[in-house]
PDB file of N, CA and C in Angstrom:
ATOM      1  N   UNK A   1     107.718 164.538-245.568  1.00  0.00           N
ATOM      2  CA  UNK A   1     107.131 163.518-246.368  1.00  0.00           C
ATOM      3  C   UNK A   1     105.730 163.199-245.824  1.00  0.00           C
ATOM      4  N   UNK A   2     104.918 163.425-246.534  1.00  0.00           N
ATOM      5  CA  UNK A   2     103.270 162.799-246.432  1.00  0.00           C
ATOM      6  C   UNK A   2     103.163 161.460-246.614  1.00  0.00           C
ATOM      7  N   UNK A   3     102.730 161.195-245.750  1.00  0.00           N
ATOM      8  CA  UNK A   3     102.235 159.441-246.090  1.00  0.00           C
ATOM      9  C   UNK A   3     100.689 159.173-246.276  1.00  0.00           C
ATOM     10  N   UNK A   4     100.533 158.524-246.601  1.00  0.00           N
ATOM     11  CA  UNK A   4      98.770 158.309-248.015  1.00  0.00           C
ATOM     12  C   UNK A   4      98.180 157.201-246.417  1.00  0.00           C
ATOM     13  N   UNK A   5      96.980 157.890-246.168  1.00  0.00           N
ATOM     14  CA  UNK A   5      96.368 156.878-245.038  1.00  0.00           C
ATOM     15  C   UNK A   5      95.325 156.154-245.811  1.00  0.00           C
ATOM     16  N   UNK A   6      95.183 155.234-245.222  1.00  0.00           N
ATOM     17  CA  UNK A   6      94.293 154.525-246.497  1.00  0.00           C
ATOM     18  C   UNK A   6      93.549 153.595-245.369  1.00  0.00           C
ATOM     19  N   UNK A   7      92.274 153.552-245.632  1.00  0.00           N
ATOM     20  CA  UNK A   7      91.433 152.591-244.726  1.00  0.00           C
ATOM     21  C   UNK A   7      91.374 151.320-244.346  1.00  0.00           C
ATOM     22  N   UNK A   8      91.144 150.846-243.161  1.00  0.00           N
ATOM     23  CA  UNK A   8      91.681 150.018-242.224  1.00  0.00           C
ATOM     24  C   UNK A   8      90.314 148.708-242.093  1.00  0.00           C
ATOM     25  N   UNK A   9      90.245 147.609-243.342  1.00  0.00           N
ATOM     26  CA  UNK A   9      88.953 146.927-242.920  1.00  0.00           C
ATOM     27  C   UNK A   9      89.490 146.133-241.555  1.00  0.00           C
ATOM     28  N   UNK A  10      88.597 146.197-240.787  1.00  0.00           N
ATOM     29  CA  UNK A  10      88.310 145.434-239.429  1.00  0.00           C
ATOM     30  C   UNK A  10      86.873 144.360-239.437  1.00  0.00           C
ATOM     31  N   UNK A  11      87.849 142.780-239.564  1.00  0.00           N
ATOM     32  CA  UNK A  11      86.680 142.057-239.936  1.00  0.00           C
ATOM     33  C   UNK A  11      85.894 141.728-238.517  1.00  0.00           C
ATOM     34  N   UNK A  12      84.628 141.101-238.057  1.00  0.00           N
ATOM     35  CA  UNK A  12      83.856 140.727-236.757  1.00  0.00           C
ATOM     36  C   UNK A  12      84.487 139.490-236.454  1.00  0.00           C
ATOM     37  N   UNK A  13      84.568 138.954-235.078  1.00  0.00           N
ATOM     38  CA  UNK A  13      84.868 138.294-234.596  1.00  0.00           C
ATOM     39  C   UNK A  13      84.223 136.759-234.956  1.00  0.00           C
ATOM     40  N   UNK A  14      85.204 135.928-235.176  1.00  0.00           N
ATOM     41  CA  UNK A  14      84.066 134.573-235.493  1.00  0.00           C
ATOM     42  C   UNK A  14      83.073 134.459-234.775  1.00  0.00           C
ATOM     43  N   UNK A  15      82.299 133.519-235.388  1.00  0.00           N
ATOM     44  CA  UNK A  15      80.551 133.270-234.323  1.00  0.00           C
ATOM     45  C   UNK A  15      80.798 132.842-233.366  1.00  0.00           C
ATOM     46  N   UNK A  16      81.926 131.741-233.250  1.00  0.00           N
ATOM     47  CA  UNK A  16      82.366 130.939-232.016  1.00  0.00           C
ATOM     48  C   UNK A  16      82.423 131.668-230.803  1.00  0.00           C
ATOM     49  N   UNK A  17      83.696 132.821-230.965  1.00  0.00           N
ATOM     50  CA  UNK A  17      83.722 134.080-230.091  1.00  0.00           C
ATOM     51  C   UNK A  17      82.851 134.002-229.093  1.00  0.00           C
ATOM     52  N   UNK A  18      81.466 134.549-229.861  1.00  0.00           N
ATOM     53  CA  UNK A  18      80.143 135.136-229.179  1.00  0.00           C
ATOM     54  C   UNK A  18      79.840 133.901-228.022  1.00  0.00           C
ATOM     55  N   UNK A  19      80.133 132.566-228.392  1.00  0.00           N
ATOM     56  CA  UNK A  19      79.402 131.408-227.657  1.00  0.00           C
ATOM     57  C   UNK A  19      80.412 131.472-226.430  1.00  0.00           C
ATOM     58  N   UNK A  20      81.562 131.375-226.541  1.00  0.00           N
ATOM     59  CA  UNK A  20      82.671 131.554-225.810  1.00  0.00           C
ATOM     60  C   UNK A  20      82.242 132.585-224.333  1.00  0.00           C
ATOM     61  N   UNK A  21      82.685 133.598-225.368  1.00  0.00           N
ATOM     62  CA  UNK A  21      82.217 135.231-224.337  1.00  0.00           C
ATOM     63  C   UNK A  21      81.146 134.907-223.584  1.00  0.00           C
ATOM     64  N   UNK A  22      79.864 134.258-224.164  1.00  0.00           N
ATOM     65  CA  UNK A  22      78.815 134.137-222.981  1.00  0.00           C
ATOM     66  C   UNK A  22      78.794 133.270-222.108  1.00  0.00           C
ATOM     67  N   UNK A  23      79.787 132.381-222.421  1.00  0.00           N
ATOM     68  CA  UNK A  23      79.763 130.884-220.955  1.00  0.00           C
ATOM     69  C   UNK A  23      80.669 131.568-220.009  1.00  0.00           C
ATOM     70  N   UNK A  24      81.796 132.656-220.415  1.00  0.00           N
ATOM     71  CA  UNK A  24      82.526 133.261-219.347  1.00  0.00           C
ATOM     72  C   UNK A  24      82.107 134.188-218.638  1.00  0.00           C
ATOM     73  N   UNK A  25      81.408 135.273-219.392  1.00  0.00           N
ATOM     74  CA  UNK A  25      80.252 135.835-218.287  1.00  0.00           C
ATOM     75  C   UNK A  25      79.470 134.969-217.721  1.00  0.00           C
ATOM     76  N   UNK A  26      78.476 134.297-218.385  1.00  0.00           N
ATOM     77  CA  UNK A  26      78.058 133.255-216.766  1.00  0.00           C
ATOM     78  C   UNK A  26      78.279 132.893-215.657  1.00  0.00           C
ATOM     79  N   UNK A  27      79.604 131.986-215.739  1.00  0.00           N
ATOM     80  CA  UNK A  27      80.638 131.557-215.334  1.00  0.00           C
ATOM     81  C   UNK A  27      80.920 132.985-214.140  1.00  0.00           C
ATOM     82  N   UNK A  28      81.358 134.028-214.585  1.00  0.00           N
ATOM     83  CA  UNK A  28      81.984 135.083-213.739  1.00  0.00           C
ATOM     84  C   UNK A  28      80.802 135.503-212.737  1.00  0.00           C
ATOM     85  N   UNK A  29      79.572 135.394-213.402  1.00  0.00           N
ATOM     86  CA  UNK A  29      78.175 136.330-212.734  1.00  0.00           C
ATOM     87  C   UNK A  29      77.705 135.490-211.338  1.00  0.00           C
ATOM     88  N   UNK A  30      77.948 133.417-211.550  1.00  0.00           N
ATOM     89  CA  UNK A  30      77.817 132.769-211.025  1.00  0.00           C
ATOM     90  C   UNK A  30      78.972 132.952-209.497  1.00  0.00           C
ATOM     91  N   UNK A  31      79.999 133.198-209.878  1.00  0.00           N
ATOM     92  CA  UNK A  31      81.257 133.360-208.780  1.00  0.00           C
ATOM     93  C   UNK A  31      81.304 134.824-208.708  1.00  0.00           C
ATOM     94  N   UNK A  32      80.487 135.891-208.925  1.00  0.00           N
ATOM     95  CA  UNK A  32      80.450 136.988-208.337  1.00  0.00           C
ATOM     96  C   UNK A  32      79.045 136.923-207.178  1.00  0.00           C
ATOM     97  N   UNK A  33      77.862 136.009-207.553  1.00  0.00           N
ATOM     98  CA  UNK A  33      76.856 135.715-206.574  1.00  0.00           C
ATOM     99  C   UNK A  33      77.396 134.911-205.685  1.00  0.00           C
ATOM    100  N   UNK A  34      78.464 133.971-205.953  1.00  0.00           N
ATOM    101  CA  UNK A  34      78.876 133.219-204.772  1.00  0.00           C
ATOM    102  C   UNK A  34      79.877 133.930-203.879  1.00  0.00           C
ATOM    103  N   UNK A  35      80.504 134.896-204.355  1.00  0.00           N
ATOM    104  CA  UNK A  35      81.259 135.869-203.043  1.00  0.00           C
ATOM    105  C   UNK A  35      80.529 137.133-202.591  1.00  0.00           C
ATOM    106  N   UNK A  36      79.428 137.027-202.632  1.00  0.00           N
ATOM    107  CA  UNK A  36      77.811 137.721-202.347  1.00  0.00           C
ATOM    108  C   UNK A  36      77.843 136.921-201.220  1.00  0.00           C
ATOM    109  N   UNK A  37      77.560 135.593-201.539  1.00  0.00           N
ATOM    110  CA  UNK A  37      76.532 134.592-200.644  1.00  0.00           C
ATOM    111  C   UNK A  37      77.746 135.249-199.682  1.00  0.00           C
ATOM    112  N   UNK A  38      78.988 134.174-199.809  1.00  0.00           N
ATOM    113  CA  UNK A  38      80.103 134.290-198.717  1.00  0.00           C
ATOM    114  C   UNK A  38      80.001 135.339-197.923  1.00  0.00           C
ATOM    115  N   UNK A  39      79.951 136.817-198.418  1.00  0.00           N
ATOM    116  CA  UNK A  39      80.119 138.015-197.802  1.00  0.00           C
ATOM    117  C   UNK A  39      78.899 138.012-196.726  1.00  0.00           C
ATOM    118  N   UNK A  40      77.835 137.533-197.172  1.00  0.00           N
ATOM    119  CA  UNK A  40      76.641 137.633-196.045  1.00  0.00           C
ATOM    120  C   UNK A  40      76.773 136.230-195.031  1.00  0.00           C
ATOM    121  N   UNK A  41      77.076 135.409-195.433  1.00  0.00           N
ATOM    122  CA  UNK A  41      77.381 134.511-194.508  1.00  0.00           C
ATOM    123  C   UNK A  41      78.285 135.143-193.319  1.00  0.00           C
ATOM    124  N   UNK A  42      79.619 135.586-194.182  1.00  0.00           N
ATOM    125  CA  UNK A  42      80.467 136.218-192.836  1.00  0.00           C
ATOM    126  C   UNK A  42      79.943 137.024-192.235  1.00  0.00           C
ATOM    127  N   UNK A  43      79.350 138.023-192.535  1.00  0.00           N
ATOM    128  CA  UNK A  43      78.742 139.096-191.691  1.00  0.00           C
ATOM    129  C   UNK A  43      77.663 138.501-190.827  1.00  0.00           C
ATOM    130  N   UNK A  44      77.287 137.715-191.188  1.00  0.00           N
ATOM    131  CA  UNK A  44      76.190 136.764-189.949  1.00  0.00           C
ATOM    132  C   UNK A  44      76.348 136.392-189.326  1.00  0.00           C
ATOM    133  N   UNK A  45      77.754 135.431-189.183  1.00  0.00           N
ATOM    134  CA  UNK A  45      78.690 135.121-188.505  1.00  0.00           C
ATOM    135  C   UNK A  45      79.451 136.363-187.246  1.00  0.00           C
ATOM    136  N   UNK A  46      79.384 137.109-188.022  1.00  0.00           N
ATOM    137  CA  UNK A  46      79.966 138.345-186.710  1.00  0.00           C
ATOM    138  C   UNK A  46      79.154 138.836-185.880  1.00  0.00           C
ATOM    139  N   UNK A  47      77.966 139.127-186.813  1.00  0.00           N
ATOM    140  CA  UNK A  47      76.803 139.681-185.964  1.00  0.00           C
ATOM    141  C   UNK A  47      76.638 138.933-184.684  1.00  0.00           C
ATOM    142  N   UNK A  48      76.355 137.281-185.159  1.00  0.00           N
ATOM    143  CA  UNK A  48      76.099 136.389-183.922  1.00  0.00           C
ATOM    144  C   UNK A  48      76.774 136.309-182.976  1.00  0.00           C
ATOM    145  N   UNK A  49      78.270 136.133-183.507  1.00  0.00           N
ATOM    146  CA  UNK A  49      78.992 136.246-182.514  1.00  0.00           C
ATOM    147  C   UNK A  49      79.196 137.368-181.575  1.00  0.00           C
ATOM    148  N   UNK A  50      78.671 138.609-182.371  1.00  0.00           N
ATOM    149  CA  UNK A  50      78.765 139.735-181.354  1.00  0.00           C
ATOM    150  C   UNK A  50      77.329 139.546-180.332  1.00  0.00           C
ATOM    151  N   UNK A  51      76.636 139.234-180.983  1.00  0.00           N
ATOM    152  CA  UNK A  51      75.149 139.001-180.043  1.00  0.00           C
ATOM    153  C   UNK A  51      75.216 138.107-178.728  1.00  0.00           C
ATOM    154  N   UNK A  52      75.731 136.946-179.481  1.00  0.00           N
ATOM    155  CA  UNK A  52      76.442 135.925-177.788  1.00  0.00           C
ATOM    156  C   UNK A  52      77.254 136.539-177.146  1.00  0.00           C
ATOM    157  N   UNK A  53      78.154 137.474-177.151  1.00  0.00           N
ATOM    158  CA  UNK A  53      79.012 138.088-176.535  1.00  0.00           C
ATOM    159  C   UNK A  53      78.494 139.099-175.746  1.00  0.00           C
ATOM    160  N   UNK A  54      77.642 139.709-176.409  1.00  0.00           N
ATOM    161  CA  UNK A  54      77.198 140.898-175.609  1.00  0.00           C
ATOM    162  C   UNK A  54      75.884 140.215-174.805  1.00  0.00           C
ATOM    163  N   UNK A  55      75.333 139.331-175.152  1.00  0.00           N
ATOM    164  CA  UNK A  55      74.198 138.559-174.403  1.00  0.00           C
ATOM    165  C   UNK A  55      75.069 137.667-173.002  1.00  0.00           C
ATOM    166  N   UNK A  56      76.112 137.323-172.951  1.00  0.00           N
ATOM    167  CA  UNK A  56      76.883 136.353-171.835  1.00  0.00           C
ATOM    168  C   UNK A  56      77.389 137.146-170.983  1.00  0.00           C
ATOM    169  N   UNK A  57      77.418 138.469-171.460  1.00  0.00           N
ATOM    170  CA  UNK A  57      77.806 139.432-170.242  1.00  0.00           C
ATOM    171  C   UNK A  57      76.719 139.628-169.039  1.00  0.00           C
ATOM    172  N   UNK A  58      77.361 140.019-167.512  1.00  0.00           N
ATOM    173  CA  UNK A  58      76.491 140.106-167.049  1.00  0.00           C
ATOM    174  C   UNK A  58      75.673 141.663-167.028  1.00  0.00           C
ATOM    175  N   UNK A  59      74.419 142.138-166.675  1.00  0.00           N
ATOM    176  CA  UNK A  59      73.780 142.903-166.948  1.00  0.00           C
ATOM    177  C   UNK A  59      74.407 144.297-165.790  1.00  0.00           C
ATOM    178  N   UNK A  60      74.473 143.371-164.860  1.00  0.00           N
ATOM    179  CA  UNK A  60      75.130 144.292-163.316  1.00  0.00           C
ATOM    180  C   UNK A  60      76.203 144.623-163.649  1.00  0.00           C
ATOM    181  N   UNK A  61      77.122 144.474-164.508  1.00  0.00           N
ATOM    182  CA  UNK A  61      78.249 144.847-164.819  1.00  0.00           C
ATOM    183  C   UNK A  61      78.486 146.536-165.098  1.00  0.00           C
ATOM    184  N   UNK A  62      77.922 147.184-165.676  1.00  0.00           N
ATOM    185  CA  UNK A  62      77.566 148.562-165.972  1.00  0.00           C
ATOM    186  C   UNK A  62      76.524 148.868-165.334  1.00  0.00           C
ATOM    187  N   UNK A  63      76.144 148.806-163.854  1.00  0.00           N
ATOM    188  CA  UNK A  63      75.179 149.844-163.344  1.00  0.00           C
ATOM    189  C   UNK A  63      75.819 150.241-162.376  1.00  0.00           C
ATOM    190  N   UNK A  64      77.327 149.564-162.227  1.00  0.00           N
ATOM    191  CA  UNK A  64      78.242 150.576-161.188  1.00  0.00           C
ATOM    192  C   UNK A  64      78.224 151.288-161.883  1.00  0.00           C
ATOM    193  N   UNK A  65      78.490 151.748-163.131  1.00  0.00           N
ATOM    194  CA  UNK A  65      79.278 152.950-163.977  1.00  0.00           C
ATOM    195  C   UNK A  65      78.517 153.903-163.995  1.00  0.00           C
ATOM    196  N   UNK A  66      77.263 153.357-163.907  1.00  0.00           N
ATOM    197  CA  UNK A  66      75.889 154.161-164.280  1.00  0.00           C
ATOM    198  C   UNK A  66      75.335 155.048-163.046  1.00  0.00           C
ATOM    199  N   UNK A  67      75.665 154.185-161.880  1.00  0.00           N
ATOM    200  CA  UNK A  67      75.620 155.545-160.557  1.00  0.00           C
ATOM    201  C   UNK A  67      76.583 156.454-160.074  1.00  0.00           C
ATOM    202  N   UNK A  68      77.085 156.678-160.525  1.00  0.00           N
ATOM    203  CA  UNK A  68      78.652 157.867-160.487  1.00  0.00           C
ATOM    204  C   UNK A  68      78.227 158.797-161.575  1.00  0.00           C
ATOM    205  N   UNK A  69      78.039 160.148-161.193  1.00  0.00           N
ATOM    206  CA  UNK A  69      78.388 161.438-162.537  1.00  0.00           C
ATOM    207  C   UNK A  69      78.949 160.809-163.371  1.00  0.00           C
ATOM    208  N   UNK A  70      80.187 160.477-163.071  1.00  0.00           N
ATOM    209  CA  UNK A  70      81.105 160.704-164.313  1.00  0.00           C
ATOM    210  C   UNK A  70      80.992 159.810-164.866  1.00  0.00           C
ATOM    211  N   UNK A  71      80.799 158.166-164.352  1.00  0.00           N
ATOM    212  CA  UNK A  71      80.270 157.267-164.825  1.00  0.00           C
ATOM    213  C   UNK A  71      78.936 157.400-166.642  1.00  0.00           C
ATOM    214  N   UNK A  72      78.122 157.704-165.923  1.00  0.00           N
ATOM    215  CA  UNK A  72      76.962 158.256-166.465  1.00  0.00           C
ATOM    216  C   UNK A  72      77.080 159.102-167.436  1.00  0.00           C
ATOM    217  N   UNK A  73      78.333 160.325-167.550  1.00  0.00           N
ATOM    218  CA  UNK A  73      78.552 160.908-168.156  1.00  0.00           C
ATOM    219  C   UNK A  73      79.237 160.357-169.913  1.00  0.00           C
ATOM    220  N   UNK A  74      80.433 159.027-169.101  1.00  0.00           N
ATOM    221  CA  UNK A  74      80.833 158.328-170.014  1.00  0.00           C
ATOM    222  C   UNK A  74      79.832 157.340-170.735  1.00  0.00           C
ATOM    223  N   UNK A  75      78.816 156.998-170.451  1.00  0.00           N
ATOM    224  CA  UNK A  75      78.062 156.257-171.105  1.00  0.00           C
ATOM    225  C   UNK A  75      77.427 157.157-172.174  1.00  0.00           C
ATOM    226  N   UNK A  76      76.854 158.209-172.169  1.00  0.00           N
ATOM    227  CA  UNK A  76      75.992 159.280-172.687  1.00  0.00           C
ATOM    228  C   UNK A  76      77.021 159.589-173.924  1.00  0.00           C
ATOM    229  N   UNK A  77      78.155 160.121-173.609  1.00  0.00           N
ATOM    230  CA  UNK A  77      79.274 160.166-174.407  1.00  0.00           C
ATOM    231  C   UNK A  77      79.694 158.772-175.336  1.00  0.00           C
ATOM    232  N   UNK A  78      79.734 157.629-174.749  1.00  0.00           N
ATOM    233  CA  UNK A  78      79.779 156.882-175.269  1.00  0.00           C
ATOM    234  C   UNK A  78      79.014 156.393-176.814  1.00  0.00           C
ATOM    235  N   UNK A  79      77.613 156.425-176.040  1.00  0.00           N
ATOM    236  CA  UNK A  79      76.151 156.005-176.896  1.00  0.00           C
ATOM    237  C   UNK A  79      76.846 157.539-177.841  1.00  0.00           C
ATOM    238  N   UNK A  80      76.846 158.424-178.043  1.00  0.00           N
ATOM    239  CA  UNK A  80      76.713 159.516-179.044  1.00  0.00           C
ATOM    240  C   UNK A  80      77.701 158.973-180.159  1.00  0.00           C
ATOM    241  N   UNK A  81      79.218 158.818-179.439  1.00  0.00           N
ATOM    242  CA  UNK A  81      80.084 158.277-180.188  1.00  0.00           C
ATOM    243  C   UNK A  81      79.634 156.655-181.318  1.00  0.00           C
ATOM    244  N   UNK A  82      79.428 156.132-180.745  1.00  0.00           N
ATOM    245  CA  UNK A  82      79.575 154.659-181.359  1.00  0.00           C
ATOM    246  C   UNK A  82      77.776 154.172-181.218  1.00  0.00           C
ATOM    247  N   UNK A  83      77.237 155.149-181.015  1.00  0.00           N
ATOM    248  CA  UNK A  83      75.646 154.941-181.731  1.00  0.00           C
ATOM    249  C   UNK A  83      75.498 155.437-183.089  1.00  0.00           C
ATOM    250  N   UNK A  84      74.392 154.957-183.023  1.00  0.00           N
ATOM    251  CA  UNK A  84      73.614 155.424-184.660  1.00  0.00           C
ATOM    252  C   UNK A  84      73.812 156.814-184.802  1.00  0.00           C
ATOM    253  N   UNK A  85      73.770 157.159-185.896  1.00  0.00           N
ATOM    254  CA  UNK A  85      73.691 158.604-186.031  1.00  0.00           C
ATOM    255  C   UNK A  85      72.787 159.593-186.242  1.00  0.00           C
ATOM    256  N   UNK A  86      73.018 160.759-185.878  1.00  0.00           N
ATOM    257  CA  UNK A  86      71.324 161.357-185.141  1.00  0.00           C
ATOM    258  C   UNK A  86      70.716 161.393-186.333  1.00  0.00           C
ATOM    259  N   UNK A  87      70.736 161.595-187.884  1.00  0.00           N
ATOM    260  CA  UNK A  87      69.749 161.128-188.467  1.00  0.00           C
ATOM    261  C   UNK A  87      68.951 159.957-188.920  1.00  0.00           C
ATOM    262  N   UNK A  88      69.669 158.998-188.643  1.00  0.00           N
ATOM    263  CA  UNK A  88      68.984 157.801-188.428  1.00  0.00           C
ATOM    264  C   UNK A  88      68.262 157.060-187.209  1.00  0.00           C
ATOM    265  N   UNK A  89      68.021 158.507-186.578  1.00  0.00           N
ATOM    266  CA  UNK A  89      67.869 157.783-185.242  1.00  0.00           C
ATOM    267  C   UNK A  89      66.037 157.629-185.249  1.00  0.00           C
TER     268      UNK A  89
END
């Protein structure tokens, strides 16, 4: 059995719609810049805290490590590992 397809009017959305739709994008664009802000706040927050941390240490602390071979060796190794990477260097 064939069935007869017959065209499908699809009317536009009331005008209201449109006013609607754009206060909720706003709305969303506004609380997608504010978990922006947040995200850089936290990361500022870590940074610093890593900066006081690594600034309160004492400096003499690693220059035992640093006069021993192997010492020396682990630092070199170290910096390669958990440094920048050689094209950004």
């Amino acid at each position: 059995m064939i069935e007869e397809i017959r065209p499908v009017r699809v009317e536009p959305p009331p005008w209201w719609w449109w006013i609607r739709r754009s206060v909720e994008l706003k709305r969303q664009q506004e609380m997608i810049e504010r978990v922006r802000q947040l995200e850089a706040a936290t990361r500022l927050r870590a940074a610093m805290a890593t900066v006081s941390t690594v600034a309160a240490e004492p400096v003499d602390r690693s220059l035992p490590d640093l006069q021993s071979r192997g010492g020396l060796r682990r630092a070199i190794l170290l910096r390669e590992i958990l440094g920048p990477p050689v094209g950004l260097r």
